[in-house]
C-alpha atoms as a PDB file:
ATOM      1  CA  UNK A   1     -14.867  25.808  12.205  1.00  0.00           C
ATOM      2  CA  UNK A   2     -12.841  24.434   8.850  1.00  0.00           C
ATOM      3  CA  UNK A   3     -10.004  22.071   9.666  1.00  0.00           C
ATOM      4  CA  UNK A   4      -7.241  24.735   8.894  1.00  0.00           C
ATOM      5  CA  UNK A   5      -8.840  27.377  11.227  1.00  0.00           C
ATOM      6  CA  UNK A   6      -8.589  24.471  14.001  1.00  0.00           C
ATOM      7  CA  UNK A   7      -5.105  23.524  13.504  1.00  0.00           C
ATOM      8  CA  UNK A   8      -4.192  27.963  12.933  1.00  0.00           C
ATOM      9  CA  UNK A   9      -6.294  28.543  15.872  1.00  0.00           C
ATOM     10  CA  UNK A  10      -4.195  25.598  17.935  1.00  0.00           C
ATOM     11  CA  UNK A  11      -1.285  26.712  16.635  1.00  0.00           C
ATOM     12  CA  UNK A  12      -1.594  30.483  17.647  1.00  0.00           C
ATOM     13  CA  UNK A  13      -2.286  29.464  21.521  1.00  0.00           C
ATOM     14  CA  UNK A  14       0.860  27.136  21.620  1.00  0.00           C
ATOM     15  CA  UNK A  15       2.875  29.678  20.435  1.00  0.00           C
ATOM     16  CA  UNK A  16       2.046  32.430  22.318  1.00  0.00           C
ATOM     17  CA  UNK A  17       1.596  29.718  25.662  1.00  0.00           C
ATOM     18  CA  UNK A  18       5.387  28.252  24.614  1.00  0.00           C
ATOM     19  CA  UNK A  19       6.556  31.940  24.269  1.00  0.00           C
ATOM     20  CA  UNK A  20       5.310  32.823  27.720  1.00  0.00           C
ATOM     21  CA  UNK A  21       7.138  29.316  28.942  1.00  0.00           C
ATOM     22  CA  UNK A  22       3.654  28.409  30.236  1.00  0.00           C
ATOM     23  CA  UNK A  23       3.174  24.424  30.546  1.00  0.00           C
ATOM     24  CA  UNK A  24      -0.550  23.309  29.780  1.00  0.00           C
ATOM     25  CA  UNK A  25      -1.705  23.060  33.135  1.00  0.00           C
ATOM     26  CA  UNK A  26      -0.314  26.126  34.085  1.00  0.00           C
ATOM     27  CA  UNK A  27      -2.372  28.297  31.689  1.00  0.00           C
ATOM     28  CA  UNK A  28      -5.148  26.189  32.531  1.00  0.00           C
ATOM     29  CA  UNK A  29      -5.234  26.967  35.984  1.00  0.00           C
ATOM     30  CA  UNK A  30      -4.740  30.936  34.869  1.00  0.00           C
ATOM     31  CA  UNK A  31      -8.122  30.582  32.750  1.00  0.00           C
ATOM     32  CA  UNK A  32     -10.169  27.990  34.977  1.00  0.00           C
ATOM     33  CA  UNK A  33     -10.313  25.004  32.531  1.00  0.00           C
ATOM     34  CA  UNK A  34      -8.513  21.797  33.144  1.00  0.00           C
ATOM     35  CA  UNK A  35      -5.480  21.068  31.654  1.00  0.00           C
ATOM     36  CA  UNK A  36      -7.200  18.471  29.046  1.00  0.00           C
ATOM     37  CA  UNK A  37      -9.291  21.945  27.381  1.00  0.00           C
ATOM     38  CA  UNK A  38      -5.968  23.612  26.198  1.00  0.00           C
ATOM     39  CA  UNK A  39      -4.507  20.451  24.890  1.00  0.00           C
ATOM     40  CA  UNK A  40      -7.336  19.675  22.837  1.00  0.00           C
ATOM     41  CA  UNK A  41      -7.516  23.548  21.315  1.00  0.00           C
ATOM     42  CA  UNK A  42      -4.013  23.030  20.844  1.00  0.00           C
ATOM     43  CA  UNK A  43      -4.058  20.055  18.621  1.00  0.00           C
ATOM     44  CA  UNK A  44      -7.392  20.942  17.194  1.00  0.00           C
ATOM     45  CA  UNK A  45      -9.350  18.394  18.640  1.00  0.00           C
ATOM     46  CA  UNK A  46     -11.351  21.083  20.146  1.00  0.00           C
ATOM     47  CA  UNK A  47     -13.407  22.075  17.320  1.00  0.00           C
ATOM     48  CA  UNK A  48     -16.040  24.968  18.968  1.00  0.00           C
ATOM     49  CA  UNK A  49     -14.155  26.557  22.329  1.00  0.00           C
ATOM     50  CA  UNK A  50     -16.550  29.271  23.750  1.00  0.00           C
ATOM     51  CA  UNK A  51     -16.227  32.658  23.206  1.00  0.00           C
ATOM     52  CA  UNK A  52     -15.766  32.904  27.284  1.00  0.00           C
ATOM     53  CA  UNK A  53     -13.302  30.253  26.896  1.00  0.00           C
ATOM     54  CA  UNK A  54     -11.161  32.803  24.015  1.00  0.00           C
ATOM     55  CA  UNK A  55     -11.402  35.986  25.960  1.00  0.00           C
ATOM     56  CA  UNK A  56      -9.294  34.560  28.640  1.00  0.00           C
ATOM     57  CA  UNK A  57      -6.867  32.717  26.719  1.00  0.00           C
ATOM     58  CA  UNK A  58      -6.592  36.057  24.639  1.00  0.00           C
ATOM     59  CA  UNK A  59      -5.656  37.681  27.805  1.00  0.00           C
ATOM     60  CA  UNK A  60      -3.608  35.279  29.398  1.00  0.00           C
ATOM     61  CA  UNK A  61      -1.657  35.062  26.436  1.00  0.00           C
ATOM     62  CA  UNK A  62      -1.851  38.661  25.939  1.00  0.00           C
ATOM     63  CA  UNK A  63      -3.694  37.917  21.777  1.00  0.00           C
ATOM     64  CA  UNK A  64      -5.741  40.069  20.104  1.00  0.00           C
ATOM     65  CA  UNK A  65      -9.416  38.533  21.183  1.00  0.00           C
ATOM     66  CA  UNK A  66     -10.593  39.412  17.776  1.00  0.00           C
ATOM     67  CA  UNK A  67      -7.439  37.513  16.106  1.00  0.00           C
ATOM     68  CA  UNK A  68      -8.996  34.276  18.061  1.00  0.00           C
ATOM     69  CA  UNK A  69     -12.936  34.854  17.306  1.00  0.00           C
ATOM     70  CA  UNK A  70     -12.090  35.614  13.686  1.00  0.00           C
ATOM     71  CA  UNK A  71      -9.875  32.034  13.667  1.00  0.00           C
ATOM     72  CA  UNK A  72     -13.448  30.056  15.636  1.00  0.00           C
ATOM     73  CA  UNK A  73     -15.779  32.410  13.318  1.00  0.00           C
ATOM     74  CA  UNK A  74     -17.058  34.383  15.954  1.00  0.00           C
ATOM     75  CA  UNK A  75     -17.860  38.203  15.614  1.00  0.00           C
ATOM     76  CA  UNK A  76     -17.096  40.723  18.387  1.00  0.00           C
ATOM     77  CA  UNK A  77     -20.065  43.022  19.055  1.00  0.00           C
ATOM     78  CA  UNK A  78     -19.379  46.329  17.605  1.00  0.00           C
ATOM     79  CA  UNK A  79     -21.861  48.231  20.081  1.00  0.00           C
ATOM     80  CA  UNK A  80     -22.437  48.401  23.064  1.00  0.00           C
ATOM     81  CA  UNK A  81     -25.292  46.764  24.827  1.00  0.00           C
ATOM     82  CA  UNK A  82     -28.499  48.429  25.851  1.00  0.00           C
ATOM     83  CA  UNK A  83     -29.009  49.713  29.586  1.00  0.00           C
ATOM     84  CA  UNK A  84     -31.563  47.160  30.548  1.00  0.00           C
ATOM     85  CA  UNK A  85     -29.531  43.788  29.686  1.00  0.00           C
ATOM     86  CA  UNK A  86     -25.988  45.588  30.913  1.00  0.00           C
ATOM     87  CA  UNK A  87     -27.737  46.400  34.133  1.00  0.00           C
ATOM     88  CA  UNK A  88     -28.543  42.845  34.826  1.00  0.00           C
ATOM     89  CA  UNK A  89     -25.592  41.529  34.031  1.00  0.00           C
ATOM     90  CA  UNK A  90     -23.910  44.180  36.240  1.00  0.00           C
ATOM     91  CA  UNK A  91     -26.094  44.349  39.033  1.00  0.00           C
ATOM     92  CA  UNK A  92     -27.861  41.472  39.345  1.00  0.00           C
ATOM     93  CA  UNK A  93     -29.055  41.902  42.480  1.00  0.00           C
ATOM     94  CA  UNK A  94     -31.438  45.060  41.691  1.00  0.00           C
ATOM     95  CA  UNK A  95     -34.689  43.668  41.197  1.00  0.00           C
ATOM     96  CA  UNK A  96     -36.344  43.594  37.278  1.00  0.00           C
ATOM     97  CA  UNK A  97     -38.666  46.487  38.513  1.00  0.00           C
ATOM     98  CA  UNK A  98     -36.221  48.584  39.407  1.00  0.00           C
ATOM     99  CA  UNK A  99     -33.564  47.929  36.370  1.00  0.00           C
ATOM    100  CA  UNK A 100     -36.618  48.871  34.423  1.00  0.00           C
ATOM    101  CA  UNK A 101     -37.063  52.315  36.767  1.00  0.00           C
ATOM    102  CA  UNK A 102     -33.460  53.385  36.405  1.00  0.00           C
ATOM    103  CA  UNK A 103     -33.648  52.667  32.422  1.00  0.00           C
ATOM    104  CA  UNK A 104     -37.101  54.676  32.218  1.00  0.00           C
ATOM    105  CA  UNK A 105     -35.028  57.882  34.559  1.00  0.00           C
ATOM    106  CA  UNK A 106     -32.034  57.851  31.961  1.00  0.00           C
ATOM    107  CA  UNK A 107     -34.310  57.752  28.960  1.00  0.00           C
ATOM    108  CA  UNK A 108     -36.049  60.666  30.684  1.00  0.00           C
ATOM    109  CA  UNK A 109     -32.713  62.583  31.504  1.00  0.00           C
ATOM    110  CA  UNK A 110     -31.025  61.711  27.963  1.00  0.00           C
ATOM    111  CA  UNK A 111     -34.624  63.451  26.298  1.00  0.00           C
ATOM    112  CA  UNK A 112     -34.463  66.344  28.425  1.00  0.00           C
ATOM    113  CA  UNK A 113     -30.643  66.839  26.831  1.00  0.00           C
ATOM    114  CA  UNK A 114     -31.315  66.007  23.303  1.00  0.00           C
ATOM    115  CA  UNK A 115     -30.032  62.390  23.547  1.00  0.00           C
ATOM    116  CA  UNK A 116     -32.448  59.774  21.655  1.00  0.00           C
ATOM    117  CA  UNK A 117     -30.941  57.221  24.157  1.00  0.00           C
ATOM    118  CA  UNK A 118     -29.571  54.432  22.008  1.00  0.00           C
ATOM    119  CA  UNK A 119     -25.843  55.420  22.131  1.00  0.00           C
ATOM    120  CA  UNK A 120     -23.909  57.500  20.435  1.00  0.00           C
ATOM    121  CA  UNK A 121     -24.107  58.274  16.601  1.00  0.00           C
ATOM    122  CA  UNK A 122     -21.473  56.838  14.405  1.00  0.00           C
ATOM    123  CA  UNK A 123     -17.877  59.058  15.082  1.00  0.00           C
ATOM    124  CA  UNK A 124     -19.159  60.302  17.852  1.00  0.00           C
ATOM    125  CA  UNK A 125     -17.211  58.214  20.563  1.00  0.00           C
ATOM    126  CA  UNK A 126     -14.421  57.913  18.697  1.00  0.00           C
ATOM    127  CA  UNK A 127     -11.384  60.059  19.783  1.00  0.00           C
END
């Protein structure tokens, strides 16, 4: 991250944080970090926080998450992931062999109803 971004990103979470009349350690204990993590992002000494690290400030502080990733130069995915890896990360108790069943039965269903299986086209979620 550039200097500026560091000091607008800092800037954006003290503001919203001093708006909220949240002290330091307070909105540390809402996110899970100790209170030394938001001081540095505030005062820029924090040069690279984690995306993990944004997404709950963002929602602790009620911030658009993609106001905060565009200020660290992060991207937000703009799909959704495929079954496999969200099934793992869901359920990660199923065993590999069956996450791999239940993503061969959908393909099977989705094939039998015309669906190619990786999402929907462009528009077509969109209300």
């Amino acid at each position: 991250m550039r200097e500026q971004q560091v000091s607008e990103l800092g800037q954006m979470i003290r503001k919203a944080r001093t708006e909220r009349e949240l002290s330091t350690r307070s909105l540390a204990d809402m996110i899970g970090v100790d209170k030394a993590t938001i001081i540095r992002i505030e005062s820029g000494e924090f040069r690279s926080p984690k995306p993990n690290i944004l997404q709950n400030l963002a929602s602790a502080l009620d911030l658009p998450l993609s106001d905060l990733y565009a200020l660290a130069h992060y991207t937000e995915p703009t799909t959704l992931p495929t079954l496999a890896p969200y099934l793992r990360a869901k359920y990660t108790r199923i065993p590999p062999h069956e996450v791999a069943e239940l993503e061969h039965t959908l393909h099977q269903i989705l094939k039998r109803h015309g669906y190619d299986g990786n999402g929907p086209a462009p528009g077509e979620d969109e209300t």
